[in-house]
PDB file of N, CA and C in Angstrom:
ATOM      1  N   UNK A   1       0.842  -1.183   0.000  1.00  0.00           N
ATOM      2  CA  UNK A   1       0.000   0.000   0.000  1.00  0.00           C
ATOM      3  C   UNK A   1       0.886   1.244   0.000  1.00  0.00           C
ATOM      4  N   UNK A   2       0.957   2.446  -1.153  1.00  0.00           N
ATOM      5  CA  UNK A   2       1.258   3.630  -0.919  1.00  0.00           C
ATOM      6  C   UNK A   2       0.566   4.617  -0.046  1.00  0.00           C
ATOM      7  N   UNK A   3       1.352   5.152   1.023  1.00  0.00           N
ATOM      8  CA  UNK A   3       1.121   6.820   1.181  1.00  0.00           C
ATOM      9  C   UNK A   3       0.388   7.399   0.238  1.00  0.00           C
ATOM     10  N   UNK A   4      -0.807   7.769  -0.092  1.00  0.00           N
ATOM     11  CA  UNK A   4      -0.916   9.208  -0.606  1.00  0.00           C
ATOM     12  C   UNK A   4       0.295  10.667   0.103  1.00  0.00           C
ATOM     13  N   UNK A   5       0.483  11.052  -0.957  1.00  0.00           N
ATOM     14  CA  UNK A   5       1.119  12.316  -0.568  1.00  0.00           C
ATOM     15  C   UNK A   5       0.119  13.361  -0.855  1.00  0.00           C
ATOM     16  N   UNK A   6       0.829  14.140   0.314  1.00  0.00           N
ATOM     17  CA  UNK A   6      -0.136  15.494   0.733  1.00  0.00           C
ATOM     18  C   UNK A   6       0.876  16.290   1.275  1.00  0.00           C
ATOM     19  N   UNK A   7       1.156  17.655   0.129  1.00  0.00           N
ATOM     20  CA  UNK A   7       1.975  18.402   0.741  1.00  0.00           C
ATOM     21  C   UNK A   7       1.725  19.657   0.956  1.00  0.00           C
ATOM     22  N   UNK A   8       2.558  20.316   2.006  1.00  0.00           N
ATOM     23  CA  UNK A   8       2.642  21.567   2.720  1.00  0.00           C
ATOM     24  C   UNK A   8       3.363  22.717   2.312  1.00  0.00           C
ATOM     25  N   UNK A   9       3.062  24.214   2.396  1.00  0.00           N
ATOM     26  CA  UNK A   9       3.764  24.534   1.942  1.00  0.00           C
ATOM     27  C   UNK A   9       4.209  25.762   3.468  1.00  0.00           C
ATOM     28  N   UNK A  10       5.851  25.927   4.102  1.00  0.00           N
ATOM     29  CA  UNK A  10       5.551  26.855   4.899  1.00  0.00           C
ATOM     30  C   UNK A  10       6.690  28.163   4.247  1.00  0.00           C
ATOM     31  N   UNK A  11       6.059  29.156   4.651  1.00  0.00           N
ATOM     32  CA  UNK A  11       6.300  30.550   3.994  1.00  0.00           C
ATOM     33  C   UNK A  11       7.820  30.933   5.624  1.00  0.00           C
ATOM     34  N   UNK A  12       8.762  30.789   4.744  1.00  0.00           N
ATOM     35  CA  UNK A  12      10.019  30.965   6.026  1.00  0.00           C
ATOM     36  C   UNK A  12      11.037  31.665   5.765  1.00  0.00           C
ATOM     37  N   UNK A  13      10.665  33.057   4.842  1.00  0.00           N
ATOM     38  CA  UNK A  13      11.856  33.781   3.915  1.00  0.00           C
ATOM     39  C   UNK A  13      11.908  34.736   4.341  1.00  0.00           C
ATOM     40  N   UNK A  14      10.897  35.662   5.350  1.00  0.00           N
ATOM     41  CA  UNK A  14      11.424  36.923   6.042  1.00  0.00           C
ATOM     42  C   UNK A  14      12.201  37.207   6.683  1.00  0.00           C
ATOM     43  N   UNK A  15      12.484  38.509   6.941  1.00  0.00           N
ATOM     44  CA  UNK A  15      13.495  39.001   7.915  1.00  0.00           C
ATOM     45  C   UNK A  15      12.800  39.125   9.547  1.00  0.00           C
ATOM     46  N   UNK A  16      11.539  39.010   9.839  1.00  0.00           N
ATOM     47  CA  UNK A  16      11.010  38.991  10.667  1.00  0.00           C
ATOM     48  C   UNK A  16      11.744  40.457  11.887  1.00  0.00           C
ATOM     49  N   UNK A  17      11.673  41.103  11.379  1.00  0.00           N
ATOM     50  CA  UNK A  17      12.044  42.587  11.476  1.00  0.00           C
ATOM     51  C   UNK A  17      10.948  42.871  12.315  1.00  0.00           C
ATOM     52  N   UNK A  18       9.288  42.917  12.916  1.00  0.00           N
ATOM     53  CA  UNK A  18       8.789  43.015  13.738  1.00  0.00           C
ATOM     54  C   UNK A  18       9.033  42.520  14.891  1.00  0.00           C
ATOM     55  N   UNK A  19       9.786  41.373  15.437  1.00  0.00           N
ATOM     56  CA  UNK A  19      10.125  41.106  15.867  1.00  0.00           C
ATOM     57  C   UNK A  19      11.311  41.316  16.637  1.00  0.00           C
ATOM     58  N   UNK A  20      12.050  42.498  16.495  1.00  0.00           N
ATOM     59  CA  UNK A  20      13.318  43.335  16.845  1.00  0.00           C
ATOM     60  C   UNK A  20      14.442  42.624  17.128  1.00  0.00           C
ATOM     61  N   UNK A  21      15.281  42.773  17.900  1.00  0.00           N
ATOM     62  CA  UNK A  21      16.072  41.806  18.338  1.00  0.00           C
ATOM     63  C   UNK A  21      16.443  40.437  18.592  1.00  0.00           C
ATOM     64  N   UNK A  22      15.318  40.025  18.786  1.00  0.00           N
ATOM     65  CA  UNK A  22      15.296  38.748  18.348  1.00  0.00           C
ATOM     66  C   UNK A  22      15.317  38.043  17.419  1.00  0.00           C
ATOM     67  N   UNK A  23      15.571  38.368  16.166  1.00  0.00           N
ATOM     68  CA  UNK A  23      15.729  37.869  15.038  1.00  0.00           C
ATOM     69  C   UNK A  23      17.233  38.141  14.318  1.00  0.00           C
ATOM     70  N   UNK A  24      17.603  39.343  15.107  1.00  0.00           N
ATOM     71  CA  UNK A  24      18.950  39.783  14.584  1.00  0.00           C
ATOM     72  C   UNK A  24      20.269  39.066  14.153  1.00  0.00           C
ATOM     73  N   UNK A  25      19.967  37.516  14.680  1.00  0.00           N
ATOM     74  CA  UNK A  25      21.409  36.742  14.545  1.00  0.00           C
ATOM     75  C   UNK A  25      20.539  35.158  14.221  1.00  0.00           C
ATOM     76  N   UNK A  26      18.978  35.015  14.308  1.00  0.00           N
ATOM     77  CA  UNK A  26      18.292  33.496  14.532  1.00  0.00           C
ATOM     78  C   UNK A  26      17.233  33.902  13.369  1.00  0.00           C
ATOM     79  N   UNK A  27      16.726  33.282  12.295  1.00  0.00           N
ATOM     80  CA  UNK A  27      15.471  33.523  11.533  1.00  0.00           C
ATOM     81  C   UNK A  27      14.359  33.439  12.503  1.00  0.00           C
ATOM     82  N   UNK A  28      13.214  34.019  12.500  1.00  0.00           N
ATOM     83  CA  UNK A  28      11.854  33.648  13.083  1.00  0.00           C
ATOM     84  C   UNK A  28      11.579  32.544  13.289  1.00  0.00           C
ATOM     85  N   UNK A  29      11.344  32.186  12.036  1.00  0.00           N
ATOM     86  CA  UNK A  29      10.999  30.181  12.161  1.00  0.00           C
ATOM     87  C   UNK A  29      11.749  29.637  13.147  1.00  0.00           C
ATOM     88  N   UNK A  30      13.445  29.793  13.721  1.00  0.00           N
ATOM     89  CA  UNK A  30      13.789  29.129  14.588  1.00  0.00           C
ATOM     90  C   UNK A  30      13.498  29.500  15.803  1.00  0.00           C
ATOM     91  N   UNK A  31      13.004  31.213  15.834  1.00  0.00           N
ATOM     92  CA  UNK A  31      12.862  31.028  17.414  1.00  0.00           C
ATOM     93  C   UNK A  31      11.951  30.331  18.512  1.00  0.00           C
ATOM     94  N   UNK A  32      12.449  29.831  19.779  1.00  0.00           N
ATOM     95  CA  UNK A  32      11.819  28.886  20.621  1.00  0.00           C
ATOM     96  C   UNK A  32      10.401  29.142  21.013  1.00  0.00           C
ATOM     97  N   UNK A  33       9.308  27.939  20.845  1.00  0.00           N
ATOM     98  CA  UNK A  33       8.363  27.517  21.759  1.00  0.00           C
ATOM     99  C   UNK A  33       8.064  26.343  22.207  1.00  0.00           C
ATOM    100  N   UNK A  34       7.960  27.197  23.758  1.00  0.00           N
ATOM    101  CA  UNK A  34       8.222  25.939  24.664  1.00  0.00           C
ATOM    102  C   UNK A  34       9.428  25.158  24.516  1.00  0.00           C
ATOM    103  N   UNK A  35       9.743  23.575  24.454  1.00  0.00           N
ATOM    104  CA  UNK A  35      10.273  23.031  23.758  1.00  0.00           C
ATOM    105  C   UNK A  35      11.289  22.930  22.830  1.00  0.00           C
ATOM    106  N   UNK A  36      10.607  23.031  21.819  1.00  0.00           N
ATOM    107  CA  UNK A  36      10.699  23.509  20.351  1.00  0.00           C
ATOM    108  C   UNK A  36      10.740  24.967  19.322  1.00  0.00           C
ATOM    109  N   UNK A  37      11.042  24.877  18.366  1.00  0.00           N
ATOM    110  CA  UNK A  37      11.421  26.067  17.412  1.00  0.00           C
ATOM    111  C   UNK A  37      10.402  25.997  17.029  1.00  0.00           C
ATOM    112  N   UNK A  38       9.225  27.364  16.484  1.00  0.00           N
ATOM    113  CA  UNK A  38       8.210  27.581  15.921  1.00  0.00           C
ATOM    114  C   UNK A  38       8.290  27.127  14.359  1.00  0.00           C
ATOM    115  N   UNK A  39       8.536  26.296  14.014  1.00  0.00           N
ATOM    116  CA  UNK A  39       8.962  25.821  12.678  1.00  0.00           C
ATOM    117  C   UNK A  39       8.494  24.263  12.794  1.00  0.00           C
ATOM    118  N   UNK A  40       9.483  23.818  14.291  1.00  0.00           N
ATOM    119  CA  UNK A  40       9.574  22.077  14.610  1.00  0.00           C
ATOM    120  C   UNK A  40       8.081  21.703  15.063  1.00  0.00           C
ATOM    121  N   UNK A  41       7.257  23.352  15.817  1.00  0.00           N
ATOM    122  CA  UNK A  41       5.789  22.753  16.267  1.00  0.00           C
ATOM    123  C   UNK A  41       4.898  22.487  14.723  1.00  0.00           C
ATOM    124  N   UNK A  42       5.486  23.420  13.599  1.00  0.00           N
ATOM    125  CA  UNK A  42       4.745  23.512  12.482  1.00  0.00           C
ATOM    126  C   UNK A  42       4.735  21.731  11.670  1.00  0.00           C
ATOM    127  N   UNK A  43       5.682  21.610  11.405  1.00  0.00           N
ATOM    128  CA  UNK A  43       6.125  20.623  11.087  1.00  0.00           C
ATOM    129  C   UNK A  43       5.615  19.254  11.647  1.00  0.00           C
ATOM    130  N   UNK A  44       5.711  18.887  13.157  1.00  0.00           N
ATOM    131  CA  UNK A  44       5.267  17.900  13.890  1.00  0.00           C
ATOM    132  C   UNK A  44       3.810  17.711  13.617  1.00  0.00           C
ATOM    133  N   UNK A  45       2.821  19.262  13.536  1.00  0.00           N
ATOM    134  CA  UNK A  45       1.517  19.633  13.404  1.00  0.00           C
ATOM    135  C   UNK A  45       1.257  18.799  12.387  1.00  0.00           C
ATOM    136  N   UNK A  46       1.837  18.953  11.202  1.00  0.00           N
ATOM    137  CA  UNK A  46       1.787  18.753   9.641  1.00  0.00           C
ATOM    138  C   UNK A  46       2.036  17.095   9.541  1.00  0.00           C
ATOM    139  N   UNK A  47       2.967  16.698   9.922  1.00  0.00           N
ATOM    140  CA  UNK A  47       3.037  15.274  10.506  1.00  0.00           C
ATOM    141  C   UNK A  47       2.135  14.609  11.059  1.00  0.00           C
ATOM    142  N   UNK A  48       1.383  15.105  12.113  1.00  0.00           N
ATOM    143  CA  UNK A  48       0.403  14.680  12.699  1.00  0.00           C
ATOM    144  C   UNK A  48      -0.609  14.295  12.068  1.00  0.00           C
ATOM    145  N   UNK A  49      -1.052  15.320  11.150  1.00  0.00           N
ATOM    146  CA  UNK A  49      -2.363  15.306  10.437  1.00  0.00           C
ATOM    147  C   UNK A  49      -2.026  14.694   8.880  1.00  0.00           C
ATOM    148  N   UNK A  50      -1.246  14.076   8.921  1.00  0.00           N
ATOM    149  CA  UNK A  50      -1.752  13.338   7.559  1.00  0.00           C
ATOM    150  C   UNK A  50      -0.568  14.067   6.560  1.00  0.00           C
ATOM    151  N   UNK A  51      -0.170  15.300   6.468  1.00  0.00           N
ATOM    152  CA  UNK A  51       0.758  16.005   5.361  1.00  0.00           C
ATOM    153  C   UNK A  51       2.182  14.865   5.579  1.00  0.00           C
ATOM    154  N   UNK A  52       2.803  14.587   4.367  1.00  0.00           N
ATOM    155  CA  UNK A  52       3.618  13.903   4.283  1.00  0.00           C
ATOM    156  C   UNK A  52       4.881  14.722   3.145  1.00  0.00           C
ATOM    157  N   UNK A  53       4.657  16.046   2.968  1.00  0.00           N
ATOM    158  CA  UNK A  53       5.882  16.444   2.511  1.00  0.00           C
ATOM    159  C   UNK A  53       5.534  18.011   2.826  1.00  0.00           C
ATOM    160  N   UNK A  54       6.568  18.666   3.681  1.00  0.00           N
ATOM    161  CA  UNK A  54       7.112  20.150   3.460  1.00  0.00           C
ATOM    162  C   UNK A  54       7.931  20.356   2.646  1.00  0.00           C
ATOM    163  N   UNK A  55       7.464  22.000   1.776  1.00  0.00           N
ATOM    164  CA  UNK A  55       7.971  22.493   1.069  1.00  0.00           C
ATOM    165  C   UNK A  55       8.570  23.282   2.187  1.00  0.00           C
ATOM    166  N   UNK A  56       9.674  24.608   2.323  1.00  0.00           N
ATOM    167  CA  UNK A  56      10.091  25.564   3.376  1.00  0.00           C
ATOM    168  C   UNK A  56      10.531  26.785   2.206  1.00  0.00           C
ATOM    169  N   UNK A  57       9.992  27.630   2.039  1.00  0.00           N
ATOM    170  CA  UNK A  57      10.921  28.701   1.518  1.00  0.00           C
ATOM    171  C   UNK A  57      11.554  29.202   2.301  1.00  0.00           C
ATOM    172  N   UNK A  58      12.822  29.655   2.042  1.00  0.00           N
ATOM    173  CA  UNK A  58      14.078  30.510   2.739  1.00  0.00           C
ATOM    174  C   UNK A  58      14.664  31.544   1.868  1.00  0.00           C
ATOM    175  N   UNK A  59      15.236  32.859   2.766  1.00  0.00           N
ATOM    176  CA  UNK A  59      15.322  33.669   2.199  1.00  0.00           C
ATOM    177  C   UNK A  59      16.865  34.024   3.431  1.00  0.00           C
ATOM    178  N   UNK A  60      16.309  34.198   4.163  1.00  0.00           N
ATOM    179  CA  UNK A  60      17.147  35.367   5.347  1.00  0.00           C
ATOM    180  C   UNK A  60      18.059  33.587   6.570  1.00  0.00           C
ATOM    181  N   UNK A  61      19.352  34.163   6.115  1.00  0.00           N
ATOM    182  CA  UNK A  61      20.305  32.987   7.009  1.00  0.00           C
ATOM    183  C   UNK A  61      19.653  31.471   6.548  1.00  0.00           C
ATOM    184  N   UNK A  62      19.171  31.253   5.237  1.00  0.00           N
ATOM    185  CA  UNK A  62      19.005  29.423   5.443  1.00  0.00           C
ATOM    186  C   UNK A  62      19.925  28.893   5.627  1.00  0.00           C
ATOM    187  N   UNK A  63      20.806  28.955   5.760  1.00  0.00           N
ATOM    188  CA  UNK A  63      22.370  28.095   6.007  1.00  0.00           C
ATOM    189  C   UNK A  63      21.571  27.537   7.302  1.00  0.00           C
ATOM    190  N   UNK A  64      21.273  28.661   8.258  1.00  0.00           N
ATOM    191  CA  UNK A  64      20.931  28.028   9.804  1.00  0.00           C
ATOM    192  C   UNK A  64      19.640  27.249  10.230  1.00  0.00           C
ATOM    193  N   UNK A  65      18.642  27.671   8.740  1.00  0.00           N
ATOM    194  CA  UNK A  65      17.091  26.937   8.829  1.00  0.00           C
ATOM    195  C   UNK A  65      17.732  25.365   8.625  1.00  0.00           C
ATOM    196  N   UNK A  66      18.384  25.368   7.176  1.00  0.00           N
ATOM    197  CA  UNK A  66      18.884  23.729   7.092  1.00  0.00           C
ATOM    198  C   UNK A  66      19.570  23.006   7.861  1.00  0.00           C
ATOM    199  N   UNK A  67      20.619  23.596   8.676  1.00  0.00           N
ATOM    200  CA  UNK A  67      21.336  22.813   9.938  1.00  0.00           C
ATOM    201  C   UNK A  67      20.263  22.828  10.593  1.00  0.00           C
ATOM    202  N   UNK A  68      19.746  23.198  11.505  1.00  0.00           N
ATOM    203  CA  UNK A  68      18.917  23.390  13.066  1.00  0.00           C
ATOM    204  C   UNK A  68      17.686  21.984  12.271  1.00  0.00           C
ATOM    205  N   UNK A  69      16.825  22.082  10.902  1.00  0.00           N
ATOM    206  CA  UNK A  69      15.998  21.157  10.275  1.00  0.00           C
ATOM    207  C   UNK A  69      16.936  19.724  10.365  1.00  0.00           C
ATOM    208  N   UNK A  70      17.588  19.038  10.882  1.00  0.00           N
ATOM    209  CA  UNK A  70      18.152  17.997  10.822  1.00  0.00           C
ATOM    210  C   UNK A  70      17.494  16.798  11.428  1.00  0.00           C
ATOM    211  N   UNK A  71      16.573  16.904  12.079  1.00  0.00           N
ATOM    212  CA  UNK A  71      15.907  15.283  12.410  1.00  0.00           C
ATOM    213  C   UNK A  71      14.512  14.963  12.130  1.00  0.00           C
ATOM    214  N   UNK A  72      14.393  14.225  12.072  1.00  0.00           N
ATOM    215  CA  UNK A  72      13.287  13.505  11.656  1.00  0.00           C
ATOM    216  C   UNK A  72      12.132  13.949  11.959  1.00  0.00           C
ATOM    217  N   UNK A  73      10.773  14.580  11.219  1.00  0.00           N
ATOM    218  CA  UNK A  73      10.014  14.931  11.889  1.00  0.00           C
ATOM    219  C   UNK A  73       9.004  14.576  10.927  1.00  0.00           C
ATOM    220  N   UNK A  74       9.117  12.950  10.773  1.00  0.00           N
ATOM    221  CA  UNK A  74       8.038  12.627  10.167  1.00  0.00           C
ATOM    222  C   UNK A  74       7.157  12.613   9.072  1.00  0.00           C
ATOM    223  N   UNK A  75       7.948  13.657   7.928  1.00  0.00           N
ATOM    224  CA  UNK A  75       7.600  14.148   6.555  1.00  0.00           C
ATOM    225  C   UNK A  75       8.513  14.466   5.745  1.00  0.00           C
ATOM    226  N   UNK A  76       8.654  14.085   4.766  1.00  0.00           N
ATOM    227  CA  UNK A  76      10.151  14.883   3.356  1.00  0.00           C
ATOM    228  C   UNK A  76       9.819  16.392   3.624  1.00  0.00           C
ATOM    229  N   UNK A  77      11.057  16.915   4.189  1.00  0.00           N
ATOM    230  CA  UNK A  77      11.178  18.004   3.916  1.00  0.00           C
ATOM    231  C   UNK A  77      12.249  18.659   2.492  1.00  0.00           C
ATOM    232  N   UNK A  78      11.901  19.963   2.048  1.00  0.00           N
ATOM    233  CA  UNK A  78      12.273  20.354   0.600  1.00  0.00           C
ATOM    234  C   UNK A  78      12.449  21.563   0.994  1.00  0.00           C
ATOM    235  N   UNK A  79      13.674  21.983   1.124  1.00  0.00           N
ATOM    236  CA  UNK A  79      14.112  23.540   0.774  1.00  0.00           C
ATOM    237  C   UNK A  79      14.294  24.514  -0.639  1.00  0.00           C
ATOM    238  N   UNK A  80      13.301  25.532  -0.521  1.00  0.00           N
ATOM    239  CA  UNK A  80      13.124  26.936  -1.906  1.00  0.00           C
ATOM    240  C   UNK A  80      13.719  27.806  -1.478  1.00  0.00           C
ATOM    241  N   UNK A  81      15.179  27.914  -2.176  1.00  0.00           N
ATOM    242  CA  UNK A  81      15.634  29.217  -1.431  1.00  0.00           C
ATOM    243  C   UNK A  81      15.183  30.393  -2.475  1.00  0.00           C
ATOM    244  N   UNK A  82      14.787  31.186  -2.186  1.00  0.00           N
ATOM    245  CA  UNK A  82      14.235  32.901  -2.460  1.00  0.00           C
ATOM    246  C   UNK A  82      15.699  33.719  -2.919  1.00  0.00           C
ATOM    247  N   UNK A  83      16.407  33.753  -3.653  1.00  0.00           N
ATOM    248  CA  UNK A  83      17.199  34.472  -3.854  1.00  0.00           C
ATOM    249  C   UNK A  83      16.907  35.692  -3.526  1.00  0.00           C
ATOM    250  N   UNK A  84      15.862  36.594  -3.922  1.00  0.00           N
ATOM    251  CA  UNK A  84      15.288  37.619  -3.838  1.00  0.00           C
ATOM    252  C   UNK A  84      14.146  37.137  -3.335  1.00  0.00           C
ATOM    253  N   UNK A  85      13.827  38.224  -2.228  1.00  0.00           N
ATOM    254  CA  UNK A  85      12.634  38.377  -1.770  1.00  0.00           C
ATOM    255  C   UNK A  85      11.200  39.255  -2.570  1.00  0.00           C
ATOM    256  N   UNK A  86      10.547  37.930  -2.749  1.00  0.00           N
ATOM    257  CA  UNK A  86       9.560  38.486  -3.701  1.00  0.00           C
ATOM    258  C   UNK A  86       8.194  39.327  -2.925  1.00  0.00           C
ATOM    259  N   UNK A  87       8.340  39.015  -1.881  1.00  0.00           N
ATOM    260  CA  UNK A  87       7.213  40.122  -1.176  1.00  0.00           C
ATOM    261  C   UNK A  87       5.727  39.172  -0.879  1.00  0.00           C
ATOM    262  N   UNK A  88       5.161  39.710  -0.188  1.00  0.00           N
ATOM    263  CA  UNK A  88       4.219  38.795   0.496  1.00  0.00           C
ATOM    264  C   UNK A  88       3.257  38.545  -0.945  1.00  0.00           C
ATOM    265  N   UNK A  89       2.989  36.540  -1.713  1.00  0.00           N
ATOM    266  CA  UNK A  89       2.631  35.703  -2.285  1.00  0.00           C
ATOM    267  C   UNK A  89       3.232  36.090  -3.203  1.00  0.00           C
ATOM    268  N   UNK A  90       4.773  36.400  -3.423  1.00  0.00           N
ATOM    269  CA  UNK A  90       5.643  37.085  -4.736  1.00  0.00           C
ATOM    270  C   UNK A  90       5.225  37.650  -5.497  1.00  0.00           C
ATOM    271  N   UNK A  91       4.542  38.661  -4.928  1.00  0.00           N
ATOM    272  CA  UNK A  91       4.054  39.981  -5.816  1.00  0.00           C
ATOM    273  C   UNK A  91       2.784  39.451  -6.751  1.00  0.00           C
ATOM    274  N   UNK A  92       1.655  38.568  -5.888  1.00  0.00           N
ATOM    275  CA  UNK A  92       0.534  38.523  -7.047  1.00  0.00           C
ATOM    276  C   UNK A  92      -0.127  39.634  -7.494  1.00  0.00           C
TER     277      UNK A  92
END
């Protein structure tokens, strides 16, 4: 029996600049909840319910989204890096 695949897509390319200082040296997506990195709860979520592949766009430090993404969380994950930031849904 195959998996159906069902995939996700999470939006992870800002500078998260509302966020002030805290983003200055860590992307958003990694910073902590609880636990976990607001990325790893996304992910586990997505796992949970049936999605069996993340997409991740990256834009700002992915060097550090792809290290810190290193274990298993239950779904193919796929990194889009954003060379340029196309602006919130790339400028529809």
């Amino acid at each position: 029996m195959t998996r159906e695949l069902k995939t996700a897509m999470i939006m992870a390319a800002g500078y998260g600049t509302r966020m002030g200082d805290l983003t200055a040296e860590i992307p958003k997506p990694l910073l902590p909840l609880n636990e976990n990195r607001i990325i790893e709860v996304l992910l586990l979520k997505l796992a949970a319910s049936g999605i069996t592949k993340a997409v991740i766009n990256l834009h700002y430090k992915p060097e550090v989204v792809r290290q810190l993404l290193c274990r298993d969380y239950g779904l193919e994950i796929i990194f889009s890096e954003e060379p340029e930031l196309l602006g919130s849904g790339g400028h529809c």
